[in-house]
C-alpha atoms as a PDB file:
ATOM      1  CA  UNK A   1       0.000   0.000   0.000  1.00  0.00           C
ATOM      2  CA  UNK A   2       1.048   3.390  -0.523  1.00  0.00           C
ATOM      3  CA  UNK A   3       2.331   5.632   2.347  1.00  0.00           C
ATOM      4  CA  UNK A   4      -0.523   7.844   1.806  1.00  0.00           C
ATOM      5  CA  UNK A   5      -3.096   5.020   2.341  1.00  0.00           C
ATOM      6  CA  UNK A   6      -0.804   3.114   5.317  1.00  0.00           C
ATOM      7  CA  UNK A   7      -1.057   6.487   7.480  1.00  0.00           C
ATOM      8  CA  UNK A   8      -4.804   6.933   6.223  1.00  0.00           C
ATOM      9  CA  UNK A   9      -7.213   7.826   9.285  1.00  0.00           C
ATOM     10  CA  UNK A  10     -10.198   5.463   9.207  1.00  0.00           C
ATOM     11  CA  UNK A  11     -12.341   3.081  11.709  1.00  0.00           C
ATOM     12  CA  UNK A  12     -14.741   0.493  10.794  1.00  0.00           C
ATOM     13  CA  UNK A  13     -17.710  -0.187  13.274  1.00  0.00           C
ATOM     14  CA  UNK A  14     -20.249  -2.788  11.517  1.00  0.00           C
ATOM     15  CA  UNK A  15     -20.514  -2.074   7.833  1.00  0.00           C
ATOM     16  CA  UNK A  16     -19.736   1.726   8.669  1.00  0.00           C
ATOM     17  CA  UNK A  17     -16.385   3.547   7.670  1.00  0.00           C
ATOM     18  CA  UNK A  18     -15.470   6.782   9.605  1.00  0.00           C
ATOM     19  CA  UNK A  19     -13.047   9.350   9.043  1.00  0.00           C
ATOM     20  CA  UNK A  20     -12.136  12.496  11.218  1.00  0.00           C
ATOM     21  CA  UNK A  21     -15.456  14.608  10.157  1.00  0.00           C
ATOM     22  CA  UNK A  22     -16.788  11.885   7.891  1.00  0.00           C
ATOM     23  CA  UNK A  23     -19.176   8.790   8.195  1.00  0.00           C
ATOM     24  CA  UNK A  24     -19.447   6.127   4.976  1.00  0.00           C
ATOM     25  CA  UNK A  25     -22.253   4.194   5.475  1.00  0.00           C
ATOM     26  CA  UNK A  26     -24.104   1.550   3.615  1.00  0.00           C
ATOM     27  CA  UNK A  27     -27.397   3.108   1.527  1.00  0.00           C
ATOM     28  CA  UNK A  28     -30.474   2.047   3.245  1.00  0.00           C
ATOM     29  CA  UNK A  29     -33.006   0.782   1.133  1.00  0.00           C
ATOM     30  CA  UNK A  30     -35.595   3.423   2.013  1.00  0.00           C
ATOM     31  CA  UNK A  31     -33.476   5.931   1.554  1.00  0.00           C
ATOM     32  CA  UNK A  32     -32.910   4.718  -2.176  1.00  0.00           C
ATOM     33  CA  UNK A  33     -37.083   3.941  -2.306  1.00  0.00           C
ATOM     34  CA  UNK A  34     -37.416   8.005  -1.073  1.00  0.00           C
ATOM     35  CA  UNK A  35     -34.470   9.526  -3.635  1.00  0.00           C
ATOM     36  CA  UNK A  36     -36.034   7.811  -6.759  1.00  0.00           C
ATOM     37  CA  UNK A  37     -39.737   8.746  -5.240  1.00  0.00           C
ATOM     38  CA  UNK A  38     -38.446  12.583  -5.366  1.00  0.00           C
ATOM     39  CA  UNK A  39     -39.057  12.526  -1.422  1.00  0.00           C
ATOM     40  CA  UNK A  40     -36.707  14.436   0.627  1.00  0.00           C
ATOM     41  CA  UNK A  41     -36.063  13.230   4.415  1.00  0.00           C
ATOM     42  CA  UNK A  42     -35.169  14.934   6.840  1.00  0.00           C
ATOM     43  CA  UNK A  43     -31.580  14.009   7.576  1.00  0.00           C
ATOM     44  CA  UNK A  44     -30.535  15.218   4.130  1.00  0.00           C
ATOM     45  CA  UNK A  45     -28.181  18.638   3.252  1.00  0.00           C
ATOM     46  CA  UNK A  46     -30.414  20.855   1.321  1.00  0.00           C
ATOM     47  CA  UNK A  47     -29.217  19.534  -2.055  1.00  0.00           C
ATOM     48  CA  UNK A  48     -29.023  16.120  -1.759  1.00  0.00           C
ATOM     49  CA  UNK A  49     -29.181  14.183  -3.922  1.00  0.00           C
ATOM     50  CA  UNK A  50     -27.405  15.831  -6.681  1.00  0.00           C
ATOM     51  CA  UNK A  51     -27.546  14.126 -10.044  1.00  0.00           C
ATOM     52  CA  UNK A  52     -24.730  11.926  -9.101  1.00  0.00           C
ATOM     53  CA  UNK A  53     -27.076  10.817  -6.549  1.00  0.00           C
ATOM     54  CA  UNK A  54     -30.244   9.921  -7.982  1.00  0.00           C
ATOM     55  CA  UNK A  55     -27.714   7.547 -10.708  1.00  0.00           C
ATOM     56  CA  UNK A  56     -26.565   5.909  -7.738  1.00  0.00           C
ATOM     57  CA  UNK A  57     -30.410   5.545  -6.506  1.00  0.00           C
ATOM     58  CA  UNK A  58     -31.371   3.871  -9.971  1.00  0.00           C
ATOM     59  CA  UNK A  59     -27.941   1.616 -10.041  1.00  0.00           C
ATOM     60  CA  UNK A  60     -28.717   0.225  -6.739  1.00  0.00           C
ATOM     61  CA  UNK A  61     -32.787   0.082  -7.396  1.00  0.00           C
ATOM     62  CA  UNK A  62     -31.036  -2.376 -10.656  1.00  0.00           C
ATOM     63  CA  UNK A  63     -28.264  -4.220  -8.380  1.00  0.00           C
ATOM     64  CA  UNK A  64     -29.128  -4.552  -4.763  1.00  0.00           C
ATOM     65  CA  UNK A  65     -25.870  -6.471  -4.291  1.00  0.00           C
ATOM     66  CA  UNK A  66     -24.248  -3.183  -4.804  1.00  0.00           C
ATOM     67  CA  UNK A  67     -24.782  -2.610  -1.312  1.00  0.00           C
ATOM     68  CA  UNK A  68     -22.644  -5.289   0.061  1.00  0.00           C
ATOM     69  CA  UNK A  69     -19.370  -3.900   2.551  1.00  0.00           C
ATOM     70  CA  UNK A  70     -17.543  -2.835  -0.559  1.00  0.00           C
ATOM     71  CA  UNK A  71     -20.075  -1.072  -2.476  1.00  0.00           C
ATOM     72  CA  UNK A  72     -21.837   2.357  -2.725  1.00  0.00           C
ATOM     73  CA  UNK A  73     -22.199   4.564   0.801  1.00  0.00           C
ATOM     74  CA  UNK A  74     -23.793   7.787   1.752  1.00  0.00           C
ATOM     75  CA  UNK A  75     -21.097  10.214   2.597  1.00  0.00           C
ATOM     76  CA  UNK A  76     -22.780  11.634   5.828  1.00  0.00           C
ATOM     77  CA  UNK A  77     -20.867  14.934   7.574  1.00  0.00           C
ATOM     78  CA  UNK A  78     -20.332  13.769  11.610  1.00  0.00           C
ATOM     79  CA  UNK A  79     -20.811  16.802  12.722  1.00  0.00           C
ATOM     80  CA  UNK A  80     -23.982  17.484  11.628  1.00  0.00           C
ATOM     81  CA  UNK A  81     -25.500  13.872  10.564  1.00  0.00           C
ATOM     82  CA  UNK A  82     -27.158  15.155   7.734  1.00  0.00           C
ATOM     83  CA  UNK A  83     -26.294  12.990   4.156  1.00  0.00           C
ATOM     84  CA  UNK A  84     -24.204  15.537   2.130  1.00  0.00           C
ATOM     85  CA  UNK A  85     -23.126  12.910  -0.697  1.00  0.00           C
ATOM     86  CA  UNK A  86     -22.165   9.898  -2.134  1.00  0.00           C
ATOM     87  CA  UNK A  87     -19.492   7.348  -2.287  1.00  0.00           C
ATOM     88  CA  UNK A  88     -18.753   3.895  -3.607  1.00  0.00           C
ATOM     89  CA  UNK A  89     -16.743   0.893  -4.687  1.00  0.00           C
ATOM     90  CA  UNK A  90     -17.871  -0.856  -7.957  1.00  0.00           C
ATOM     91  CA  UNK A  91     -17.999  -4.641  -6.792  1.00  0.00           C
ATOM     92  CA  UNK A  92     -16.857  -7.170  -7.745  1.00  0.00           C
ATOM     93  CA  UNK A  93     -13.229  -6.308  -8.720  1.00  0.00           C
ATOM     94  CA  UNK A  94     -12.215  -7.111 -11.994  1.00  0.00           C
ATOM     95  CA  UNK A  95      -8.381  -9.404 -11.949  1.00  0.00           C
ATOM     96  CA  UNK A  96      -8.307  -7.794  -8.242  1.00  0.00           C
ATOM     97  CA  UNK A  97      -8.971  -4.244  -9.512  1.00  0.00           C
ATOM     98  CA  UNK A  98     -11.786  -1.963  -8.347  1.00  0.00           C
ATOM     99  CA  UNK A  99     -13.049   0.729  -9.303  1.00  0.00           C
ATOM    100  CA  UNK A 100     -14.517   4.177  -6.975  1.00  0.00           C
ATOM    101  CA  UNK A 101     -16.842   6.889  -7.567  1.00  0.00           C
ATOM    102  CA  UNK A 102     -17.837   9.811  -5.490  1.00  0.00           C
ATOM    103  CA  UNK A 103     -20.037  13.022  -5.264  1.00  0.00           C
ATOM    104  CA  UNK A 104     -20.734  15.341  -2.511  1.00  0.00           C
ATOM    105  CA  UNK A 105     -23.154  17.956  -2.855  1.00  0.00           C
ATOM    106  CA  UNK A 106     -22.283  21.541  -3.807  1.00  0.00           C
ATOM    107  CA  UNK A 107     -23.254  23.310  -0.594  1.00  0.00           C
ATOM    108  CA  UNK A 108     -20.245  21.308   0.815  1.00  0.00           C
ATOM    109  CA  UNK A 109     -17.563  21.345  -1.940  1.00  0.00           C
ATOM    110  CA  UNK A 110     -14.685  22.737  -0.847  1.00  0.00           C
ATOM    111  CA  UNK A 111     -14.239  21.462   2.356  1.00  0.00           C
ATOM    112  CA  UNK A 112     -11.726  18.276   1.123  1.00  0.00           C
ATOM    113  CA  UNK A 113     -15.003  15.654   1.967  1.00  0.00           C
ATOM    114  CA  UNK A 114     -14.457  14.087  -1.423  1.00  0.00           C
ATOM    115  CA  UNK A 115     -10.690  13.582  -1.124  1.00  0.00           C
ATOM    116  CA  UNK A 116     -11.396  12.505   2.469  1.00  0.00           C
ATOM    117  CA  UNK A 117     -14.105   9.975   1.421  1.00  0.00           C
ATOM    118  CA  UNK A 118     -12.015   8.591  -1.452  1.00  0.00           C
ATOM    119  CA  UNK A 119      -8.523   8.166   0.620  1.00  0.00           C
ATOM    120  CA  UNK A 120     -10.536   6.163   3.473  1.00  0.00           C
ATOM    121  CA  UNK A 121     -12.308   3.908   1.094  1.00  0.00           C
ATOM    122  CA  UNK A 122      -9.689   3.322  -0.782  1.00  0.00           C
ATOM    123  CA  UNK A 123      -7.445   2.074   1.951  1.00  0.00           C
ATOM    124  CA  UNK A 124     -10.809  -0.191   3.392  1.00  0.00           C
ATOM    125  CA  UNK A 125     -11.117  -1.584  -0.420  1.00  0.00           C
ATOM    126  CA  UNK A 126      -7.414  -2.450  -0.538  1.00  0.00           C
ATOM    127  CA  UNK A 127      -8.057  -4.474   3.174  1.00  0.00           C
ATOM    128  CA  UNK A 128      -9.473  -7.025   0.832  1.00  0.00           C
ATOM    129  CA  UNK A 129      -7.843 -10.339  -0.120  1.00  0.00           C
ATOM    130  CA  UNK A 130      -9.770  -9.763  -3.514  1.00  0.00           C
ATOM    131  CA  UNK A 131      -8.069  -5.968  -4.282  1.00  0.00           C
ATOM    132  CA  UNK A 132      -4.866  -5.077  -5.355  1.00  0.00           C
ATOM    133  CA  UNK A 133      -5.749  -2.032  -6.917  1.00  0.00           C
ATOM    134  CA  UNK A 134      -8.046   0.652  -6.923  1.00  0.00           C
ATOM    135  CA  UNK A 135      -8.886   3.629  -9.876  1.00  0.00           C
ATOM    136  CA  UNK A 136     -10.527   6.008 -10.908  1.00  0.00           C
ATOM    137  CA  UNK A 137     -11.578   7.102 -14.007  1.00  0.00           C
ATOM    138  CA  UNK A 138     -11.887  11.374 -14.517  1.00  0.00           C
ATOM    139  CA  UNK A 139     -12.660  13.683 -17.022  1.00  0.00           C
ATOM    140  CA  UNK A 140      -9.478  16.156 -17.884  1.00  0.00           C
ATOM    141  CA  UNK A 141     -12.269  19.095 -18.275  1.00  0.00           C
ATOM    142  CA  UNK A 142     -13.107  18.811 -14.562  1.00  0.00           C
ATOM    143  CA  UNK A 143     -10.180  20.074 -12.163  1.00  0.00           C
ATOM    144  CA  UNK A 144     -11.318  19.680  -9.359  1.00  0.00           C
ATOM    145  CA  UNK A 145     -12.093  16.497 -10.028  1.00  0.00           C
ATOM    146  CA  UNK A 146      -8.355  15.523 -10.940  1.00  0.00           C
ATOM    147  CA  UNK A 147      -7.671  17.484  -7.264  1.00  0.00           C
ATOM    148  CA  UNK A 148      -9.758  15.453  -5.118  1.00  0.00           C
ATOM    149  CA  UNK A 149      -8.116  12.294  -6.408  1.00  0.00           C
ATOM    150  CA  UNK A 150      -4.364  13.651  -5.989  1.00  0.00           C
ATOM    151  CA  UNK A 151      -5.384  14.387  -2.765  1.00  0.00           C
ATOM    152  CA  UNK A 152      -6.441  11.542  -1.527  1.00  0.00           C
ATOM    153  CA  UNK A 153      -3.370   9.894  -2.796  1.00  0.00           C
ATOM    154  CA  UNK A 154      -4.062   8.097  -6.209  1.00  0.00           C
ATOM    155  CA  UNK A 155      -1.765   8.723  -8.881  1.00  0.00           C
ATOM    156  CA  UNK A 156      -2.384   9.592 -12.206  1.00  0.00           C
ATOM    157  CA  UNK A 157      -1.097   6.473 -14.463  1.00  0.00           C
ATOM    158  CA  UNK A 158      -2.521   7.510 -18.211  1.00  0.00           C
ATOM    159  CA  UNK A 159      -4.579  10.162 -19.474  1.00  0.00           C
ATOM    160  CA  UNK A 160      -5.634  11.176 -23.534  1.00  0.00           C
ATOM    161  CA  UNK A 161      -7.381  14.283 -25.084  1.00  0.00           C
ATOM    162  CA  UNK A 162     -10.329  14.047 -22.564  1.00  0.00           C
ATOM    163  CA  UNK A 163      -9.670  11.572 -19.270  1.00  0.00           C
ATOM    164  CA  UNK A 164      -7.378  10.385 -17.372  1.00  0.00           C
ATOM    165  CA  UNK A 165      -6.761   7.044 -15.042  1.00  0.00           C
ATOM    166  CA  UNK A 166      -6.082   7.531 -11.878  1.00  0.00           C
ATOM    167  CA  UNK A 167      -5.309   5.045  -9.352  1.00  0.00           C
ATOM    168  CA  UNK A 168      -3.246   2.930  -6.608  1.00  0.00           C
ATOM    169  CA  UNK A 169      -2.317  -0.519  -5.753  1.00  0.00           C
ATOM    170  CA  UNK A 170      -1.591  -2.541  -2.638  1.00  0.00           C
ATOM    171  CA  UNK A 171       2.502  -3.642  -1.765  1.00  0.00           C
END
């Protein structure tokens, strides 16, 4: 494992992963059942869900085994508990790679959740015997994008005229 992902700062407790001002937690199924019904609960930032959001709704609506300890979380911000974005692993991994995917909600970009959220994942998805390696796929035309994954330690290994591969490996 990278240094960056040795010294990263997450606990598990259940199917939960928590980070200094973050919780990563496994979508419940009402939740999904309430995002693709257009009803907003309670618990929620203003703007959740974003687009990225409601796809992740309909993917899991289509693979309920997406939920599974490596799959697709609500990013929820500890110090208020409301749901501010998501976050998730695309199981299973293909020849031990894995793929991750995240979006937090524009009333709390800014604020390094995203690179926060990726980095802890990313070290819980390499704790796997089935994962070596874990990417991410970006497009070039979205900096901040590119940002949140340097940040959180993956590396860019190729790129062409409009994305780049980003990603890290285990050893």
């Amino acid at each position: 494992m990278s240094s960056s992902f040795a010294s990263s700062s997450f606990s598990t407790s259940g199917t939960d992963v928590t980070t200094e001002r973050l919780v990563l937690r496994p979508w419940p199924a009402d939740e999904i059942t309430a995002v693709l019904g257009d009803r907003r609960l309670a618990h929620w930032a203003e703007d959740f869900p974003a687009e990225e959001g409601r796809v992740i709704a309909g993917f899991l609506a289509d693979r309920p085994d997406a939920l599974g300890p490596y799959g697709q979380r609500q990013v929820i911000e500890r110090a208020t508990g409301l749901v501010v974005g998501a976050i998730g692993l695309f199981w299973p991994p293909s020849d031990g790679a894995l793929e991750i995917g995240y979006g937090i909600v524009a009333s709390r970009r800014g604020r390094g959740y995203a690179s926060e959220a990726t980095e802890a994942l990313t070290a819980y998805a390499l704790t796997s015997p089935d994962v070596h390696t874990v990417y991410a796929d970006v497009e070039l035309s979205n900096p901040a994008s590119v940002r949140v994954l340097e940040k959180a330690g993956l590396r860019r290994w190729s790129a062409d005229a409009t994305t780049a591969r980003f990603g890290t490996s285990a050893g």
